[in-house]
C-alpha atoms as a PDB file:
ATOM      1  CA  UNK A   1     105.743  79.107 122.059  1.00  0.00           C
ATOM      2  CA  UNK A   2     102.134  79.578 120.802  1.00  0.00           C
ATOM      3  CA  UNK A   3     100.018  76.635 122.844  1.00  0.00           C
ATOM      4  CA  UNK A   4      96.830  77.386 121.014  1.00  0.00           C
ATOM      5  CA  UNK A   5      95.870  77.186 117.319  1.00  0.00           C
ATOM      6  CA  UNK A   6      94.313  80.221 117.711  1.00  0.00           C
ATOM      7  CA  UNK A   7      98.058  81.729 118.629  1.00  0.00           C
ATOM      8  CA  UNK A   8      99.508  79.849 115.747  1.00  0.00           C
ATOM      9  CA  UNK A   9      97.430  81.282 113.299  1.00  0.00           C
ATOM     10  CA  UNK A  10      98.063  84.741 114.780  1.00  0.00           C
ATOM     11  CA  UNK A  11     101.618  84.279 114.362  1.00  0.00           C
ATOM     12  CA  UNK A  12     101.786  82.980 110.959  1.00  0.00           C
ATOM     13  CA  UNK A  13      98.955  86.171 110.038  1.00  0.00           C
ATOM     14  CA  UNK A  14     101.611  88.188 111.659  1.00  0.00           C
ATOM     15  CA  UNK A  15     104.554  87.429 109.738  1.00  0.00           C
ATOM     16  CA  UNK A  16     102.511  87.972 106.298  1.00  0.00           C
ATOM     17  CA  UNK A  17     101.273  91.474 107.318  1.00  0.00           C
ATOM     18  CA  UNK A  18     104.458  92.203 108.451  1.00  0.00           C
ATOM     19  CA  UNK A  19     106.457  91.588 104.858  1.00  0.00           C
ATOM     20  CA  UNK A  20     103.353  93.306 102.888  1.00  0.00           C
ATOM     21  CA  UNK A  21     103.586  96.347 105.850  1.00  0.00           C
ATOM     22  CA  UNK A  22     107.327  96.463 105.009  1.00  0.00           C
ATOM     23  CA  UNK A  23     106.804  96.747 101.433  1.00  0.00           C
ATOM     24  CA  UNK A  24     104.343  99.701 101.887  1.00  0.00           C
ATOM     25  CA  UNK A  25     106.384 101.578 103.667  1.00  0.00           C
ATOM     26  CA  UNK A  26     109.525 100.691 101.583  1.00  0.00           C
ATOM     27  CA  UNK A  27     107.155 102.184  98.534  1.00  0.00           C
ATOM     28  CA  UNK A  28     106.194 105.105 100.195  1.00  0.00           C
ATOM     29  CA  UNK A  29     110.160 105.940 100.948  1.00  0.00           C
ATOM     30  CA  UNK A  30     111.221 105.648  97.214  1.00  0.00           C
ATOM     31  CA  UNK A  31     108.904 108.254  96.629  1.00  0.00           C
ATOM     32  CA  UNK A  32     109.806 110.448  98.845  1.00  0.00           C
ATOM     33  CA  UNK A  33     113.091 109.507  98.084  1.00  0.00           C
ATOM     34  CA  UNK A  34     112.466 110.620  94.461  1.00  0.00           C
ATOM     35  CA  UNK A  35     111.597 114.224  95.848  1.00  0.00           C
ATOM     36  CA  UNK A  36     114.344 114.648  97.637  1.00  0.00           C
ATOM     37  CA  UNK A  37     116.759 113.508  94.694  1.00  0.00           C
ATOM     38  CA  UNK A  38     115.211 116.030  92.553  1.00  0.00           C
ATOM     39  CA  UNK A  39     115.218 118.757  94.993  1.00  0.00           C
ATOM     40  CA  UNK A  40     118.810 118.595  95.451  1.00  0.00           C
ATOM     41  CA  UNK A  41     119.398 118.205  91.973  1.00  0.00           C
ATOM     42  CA  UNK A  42     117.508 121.628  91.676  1.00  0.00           C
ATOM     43  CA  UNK A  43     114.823 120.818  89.465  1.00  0.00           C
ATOM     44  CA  UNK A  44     111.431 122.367  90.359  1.00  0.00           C
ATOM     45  CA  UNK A  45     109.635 120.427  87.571  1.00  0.00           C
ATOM     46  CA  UNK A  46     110.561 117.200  88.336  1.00  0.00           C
ATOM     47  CA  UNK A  47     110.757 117.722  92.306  1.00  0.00           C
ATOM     48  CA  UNK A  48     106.903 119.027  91.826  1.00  0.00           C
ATOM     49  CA  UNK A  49     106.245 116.107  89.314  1.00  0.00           C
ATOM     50  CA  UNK A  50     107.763 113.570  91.699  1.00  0.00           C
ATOM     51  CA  UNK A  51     106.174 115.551  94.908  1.00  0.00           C
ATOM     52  CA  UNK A  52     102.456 114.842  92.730  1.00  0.00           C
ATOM     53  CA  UNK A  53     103.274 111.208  92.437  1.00  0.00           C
ATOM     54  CA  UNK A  54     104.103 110.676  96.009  1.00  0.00           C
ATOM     55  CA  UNK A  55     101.115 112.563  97.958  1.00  0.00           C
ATOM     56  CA  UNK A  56      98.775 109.691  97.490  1.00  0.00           C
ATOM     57  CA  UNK A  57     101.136 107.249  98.449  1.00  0.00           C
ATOM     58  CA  UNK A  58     101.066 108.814 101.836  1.00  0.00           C
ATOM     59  CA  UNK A  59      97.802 109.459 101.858  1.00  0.00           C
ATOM     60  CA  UNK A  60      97.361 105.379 101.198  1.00  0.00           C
ATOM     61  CA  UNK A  61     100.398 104.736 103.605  1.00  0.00           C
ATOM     62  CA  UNK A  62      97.820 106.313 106.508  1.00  0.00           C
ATOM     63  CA  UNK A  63      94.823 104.764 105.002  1.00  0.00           C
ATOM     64  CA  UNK A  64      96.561 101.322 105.301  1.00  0.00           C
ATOM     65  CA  UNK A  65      97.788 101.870 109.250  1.00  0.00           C
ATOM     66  CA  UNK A  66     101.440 102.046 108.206  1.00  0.00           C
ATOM     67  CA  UNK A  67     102.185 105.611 108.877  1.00  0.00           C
ATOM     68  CA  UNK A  68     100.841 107.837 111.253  1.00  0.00           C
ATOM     69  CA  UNK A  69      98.425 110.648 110.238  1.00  0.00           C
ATOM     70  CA  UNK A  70     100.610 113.209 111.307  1.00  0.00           C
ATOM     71  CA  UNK A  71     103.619 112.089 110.333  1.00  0.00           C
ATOM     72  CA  UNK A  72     102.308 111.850 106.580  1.00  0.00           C
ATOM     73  CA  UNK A  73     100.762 115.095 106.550  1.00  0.00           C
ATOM     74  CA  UNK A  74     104.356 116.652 108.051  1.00  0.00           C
ATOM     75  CA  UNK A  75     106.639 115.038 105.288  1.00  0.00           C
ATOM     76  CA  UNK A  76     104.176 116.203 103.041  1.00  0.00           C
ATOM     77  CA  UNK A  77     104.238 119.771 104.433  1.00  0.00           C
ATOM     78  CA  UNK A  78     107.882 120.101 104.739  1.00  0.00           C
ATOM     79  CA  UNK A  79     108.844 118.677 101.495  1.00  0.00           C
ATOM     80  CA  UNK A  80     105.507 120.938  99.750  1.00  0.00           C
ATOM     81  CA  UNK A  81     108.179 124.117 101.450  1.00  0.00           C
ATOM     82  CA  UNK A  82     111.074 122.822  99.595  1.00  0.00           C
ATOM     83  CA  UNK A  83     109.704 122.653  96.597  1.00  0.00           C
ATOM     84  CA  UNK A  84     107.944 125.763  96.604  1.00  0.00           C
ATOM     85  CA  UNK A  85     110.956 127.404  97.864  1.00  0.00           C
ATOM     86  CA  UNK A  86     113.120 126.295  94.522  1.00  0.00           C
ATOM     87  CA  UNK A  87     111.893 128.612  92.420  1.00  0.00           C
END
């Protein structure tokens, strides 16, 4: 158990940046999710429209220290293939 108020504090900052962290990322996968519903419902328009929508939220995911740089920029990628590969 935390001895020191110090600790305490930590622990209660902890548990707040953890729920807000959690709802980021939660965010960021219902947009992604949306590309991927689109993209295997074969519509280009709305998988591009929905792929639009969800670039910055990955881009803010990384700003934020939720997602790795990398890991962003290879969802991105991948999903930017699909969706050019529709048409």
């Amino acid at each position: 158990m935390a001895n020191t108020p110090q600790a305490r504090k930590r622990i209660r900052r902890n548990a707040r940046r953890n729920e807000i962290n959690g709802n980021r990322v939660s965010r960021i996968r219902t947009f992604v999710k949306k590309v991927e519903a689109a993209l295997a419902a074969g519509d280009k328009g709305a998988a591009a429209e929905a792929l639009k929508a969800a670039q910055p939220e990955l881009a803010r995911g990384v700003a934020k220290g939720v997602l790795h740089k990398n890991m962003a920029a290879r969802k991105f990628s991948r999903l930017t293939k699909r969706v050019s590969a529709l048409g």
